[in-house]
Protein backbone atom coordinates (compact mmCIF):
# COMPACT_ATOMS: atom_id res chain seq x y z
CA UNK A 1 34.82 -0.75 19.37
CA UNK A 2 36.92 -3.70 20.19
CA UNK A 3 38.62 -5.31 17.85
CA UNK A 4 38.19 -8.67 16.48
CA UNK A 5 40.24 -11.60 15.60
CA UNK A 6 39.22 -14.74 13.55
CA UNK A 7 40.47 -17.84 13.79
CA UNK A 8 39.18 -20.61 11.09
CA UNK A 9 38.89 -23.93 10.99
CA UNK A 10 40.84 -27.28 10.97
CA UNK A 11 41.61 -27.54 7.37
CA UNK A 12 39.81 -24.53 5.92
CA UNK A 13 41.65 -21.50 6.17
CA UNK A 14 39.63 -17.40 5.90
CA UNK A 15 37.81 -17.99 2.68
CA UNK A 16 35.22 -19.43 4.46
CA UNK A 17 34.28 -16.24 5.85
CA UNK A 18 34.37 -14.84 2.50
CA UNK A 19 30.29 -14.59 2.06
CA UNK A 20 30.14 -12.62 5.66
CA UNK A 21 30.64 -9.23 5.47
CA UNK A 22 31.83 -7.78 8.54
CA UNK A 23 31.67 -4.53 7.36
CA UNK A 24 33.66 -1.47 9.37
CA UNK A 25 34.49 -3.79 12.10
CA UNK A 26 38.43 -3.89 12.39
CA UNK A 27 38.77 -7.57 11.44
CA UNK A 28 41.82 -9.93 11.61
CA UNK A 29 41.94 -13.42 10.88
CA UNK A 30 44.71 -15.37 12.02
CA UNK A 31 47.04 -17.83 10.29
CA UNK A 32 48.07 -21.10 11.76
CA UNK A 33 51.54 -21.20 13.16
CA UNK A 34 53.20 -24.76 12.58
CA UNK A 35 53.20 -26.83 15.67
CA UNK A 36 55.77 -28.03 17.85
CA UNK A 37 56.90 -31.40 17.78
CA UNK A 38 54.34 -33.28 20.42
CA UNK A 39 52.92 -29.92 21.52
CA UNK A 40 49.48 -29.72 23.07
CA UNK A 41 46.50 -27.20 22.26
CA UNK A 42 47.32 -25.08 25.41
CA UNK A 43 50.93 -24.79 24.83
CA UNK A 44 50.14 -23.81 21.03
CA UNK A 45 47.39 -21.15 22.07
CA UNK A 46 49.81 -19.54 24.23
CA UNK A 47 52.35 -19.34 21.21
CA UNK A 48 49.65 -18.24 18.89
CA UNK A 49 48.13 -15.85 21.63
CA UNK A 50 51.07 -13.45 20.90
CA UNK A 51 49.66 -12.51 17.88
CA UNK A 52 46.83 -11.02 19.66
CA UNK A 53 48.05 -6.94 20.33
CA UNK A 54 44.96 -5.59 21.05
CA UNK A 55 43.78 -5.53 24.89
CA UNK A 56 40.01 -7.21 25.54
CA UNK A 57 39.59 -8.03 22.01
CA UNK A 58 36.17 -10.15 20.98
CA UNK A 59 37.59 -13.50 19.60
CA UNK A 60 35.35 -15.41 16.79
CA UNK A 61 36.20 -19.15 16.17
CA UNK A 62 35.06 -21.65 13.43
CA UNK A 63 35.32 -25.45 14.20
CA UNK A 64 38.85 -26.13 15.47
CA UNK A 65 39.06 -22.42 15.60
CA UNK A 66 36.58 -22.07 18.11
CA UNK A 67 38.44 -24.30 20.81
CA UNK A 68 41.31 -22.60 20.30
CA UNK A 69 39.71 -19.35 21.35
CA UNK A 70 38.35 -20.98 24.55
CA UNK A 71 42.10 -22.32 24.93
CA UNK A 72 43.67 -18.35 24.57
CA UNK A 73 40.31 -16.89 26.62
CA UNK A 74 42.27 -18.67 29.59
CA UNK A 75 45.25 -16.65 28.77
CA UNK A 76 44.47 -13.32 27.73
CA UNK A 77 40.88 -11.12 28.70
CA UNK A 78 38.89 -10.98 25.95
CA UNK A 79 35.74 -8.91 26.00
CA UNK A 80 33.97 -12.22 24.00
CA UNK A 81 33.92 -15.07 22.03
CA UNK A 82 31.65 -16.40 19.56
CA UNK A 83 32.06 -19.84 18.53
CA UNK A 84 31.01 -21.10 15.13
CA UNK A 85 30.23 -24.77 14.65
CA UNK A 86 32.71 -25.54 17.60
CA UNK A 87 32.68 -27.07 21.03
CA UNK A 88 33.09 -24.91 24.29
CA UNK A 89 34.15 -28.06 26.00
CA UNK A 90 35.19 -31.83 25.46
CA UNK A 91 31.69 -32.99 26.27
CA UNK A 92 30.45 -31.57 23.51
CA UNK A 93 32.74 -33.41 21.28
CA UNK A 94 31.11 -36.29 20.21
CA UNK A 95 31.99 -39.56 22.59
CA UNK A 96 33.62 -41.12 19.83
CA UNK A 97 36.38 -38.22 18.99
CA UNK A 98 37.43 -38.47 22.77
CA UNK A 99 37.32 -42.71 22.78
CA UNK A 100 39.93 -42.21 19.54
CA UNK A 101 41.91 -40.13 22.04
CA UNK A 102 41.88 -42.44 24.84
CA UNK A 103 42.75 -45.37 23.16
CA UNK A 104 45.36 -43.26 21.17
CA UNK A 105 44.17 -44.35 18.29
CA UNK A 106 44.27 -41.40 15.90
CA UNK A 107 47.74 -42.06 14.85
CA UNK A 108 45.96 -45.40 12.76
CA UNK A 109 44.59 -42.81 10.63
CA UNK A 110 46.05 -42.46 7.10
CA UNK A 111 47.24 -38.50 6.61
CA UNK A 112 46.15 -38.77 3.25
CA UNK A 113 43.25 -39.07 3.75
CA UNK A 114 42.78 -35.46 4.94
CA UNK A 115 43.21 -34.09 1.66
CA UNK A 116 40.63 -36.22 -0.21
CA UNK A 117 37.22 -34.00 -1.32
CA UNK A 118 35.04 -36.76 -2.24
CA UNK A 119 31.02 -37.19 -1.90
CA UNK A 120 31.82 -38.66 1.94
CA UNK A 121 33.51 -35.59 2.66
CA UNK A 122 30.58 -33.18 0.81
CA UNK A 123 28.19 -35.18 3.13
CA UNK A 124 30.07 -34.82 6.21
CA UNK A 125 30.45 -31.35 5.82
CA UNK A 126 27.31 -29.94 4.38
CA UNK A 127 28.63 -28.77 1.04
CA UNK A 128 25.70 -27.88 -1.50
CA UNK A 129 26.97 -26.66 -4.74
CA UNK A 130 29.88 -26.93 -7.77
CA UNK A 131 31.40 -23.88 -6.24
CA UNK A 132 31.25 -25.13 -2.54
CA UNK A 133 32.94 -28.35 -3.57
CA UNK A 134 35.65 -26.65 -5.66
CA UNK A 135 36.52 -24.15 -2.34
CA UNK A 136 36.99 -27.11 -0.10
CA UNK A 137 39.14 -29.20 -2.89
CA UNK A 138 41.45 -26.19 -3.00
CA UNK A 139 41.37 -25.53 1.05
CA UNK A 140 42.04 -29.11 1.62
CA UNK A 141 44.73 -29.22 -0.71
CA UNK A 142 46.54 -26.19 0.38
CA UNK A 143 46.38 -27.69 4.18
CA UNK A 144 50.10 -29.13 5.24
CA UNK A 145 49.30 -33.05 6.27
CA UNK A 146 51.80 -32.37 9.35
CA UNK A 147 49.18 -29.34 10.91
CA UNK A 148 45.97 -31.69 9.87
CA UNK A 149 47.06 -34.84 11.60
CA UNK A 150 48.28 -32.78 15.03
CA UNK A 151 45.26 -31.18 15.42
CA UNK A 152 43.03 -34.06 14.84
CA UNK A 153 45.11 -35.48 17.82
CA UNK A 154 44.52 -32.53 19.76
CA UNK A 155 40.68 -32.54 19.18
CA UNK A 156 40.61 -35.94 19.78
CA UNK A 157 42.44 -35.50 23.39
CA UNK A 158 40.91 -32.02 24.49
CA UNK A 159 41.01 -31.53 28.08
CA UNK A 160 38.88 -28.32 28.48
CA UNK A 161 35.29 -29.19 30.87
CA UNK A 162 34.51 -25.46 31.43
CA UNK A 163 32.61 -23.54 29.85
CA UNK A 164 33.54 -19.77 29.49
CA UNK A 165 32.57 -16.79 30.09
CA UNK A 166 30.72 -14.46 27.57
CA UNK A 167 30.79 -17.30 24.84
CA UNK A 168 28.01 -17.06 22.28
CA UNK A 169 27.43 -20.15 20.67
CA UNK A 170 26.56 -20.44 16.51
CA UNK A 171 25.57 -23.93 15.73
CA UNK A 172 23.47 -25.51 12.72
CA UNK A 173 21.09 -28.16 13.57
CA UNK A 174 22.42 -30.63 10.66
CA UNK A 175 26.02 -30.40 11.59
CA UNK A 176 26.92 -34.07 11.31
CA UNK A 177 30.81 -33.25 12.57
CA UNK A 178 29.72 -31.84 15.30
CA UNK A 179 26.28 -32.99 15.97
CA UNK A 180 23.63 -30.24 17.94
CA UNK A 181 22.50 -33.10 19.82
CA UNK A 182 25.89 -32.38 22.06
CA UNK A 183 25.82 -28.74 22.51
CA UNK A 184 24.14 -26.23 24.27
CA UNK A 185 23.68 -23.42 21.39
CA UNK A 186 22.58 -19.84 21.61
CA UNK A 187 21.80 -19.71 17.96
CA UNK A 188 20.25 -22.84 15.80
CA UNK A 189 21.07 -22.03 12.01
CA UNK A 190 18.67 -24.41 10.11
CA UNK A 191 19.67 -26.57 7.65
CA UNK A 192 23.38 -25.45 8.64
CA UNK A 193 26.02 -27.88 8.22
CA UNK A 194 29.62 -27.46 9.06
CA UNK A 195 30.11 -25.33 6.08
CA UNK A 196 27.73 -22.88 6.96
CA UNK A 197 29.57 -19.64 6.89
CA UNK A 198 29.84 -20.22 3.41
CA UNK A 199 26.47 -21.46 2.27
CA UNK A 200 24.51 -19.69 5.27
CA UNK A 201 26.42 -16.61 5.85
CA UNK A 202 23.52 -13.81 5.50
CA UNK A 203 22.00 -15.77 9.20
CA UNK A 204 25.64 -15.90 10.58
CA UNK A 205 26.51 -12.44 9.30
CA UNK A 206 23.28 -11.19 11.04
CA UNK A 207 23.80 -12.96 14.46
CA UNK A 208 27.90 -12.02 14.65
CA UNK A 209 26.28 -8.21 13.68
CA UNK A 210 23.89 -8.56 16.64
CA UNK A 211 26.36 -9.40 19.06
CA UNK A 212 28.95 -7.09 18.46
């Protein structure tokens, strides 16, 4: 059995895989490292890459996450990967993210305005209940402002066009940071928003199960 390693999402860190039990699978989810100082996503997956020991290992990717994955699948073999409210390649980023990146203008942003959980942020990311809303308020605050603002960059200016091999895709059809309408999915989760692996983990649970 190969092993796996998880990689979450920008701003949300492994307690949104909490609700999933993976069972006896040997399991490993990654930390961020800290960026370099105008580094780009491939240069950072091939620093991060080295915590990966294990040869042909099945990568698993949430959001940010998941393009990191495709970013290290160039580097190392890996046996899979299974992407989880992600994109396998820019063009599946909505237009806007990459116009941002073109016209540089993600630096306009305000950094602060990454750690606000607020009904606009509840909306955009699906959350459903008091307990939901208190897990993101404590992800979001325990995020470093530095990490959030470089990797909105690097989303926002993601080269990738290919798509790779022995990807899986996990998508919910009311994602609204990621919309369905741009990707090519292998597995709709209804009524799945970009918090799903907390609030529909039994159906992601299930499908990560089936594929492994």
């Amino acid at each position: 059995m190969s092993k796996i390693y998880v990689f979450s999402g920008l701003g949300v860190d492994e307690r949104v895989f909490n609700n999933i039990d993976f069972g006896t699978l040997d399991v490993e989810f990654i930390d961020w490292i800290q960026p370099l100082e105008r580094e780009n996503l491939e240069n950072y997956a091939l620093r991060i890459s080295k915590k990966i020991t294990a040869e042909n290992p099945i990568l698993i990717g949430l959001s940010f996450g998941g393009m990191l994955t495709v970013e290290i699948s160039k580097i190392i073999k890996v046996e899979k990967l299974i992407l989880i409210a992600s994109a396998k390649n820019k063009f599946e980023l909505p237009f806007v993210y990459r116009l941002f990146g073109r016209q540089n203008l993600v630096k306009l942003i305000p950094k602060k305005i990454f750690k606000q959980q607020n009904s606009l942020t509840n909306w955009i990311f699906g959350i459903e209940t008091d307990s939901e809303k208190q897990l993101l308020k404590e992800i979001l605050q325990d995020t470093e402002l530095d990490f959030f603002s470089w990797a909105i960059n690097e989303i926002a200016n993601w080269k990738n066009e290919s798509i790779p091999e022995n990807c899986f895709h996990i998508h919910g059809n009311k994602d609204r940071i990621i919309p369905i309408k741009n990707v090519k999915s292998d597995f709709v989760i209804e009524n799945g928003g970009h918090f799903m692996t907390v609030n529909k983990a039994k159906e992601i649970q299930d499908i990560i199960l089936s594929l492994i």
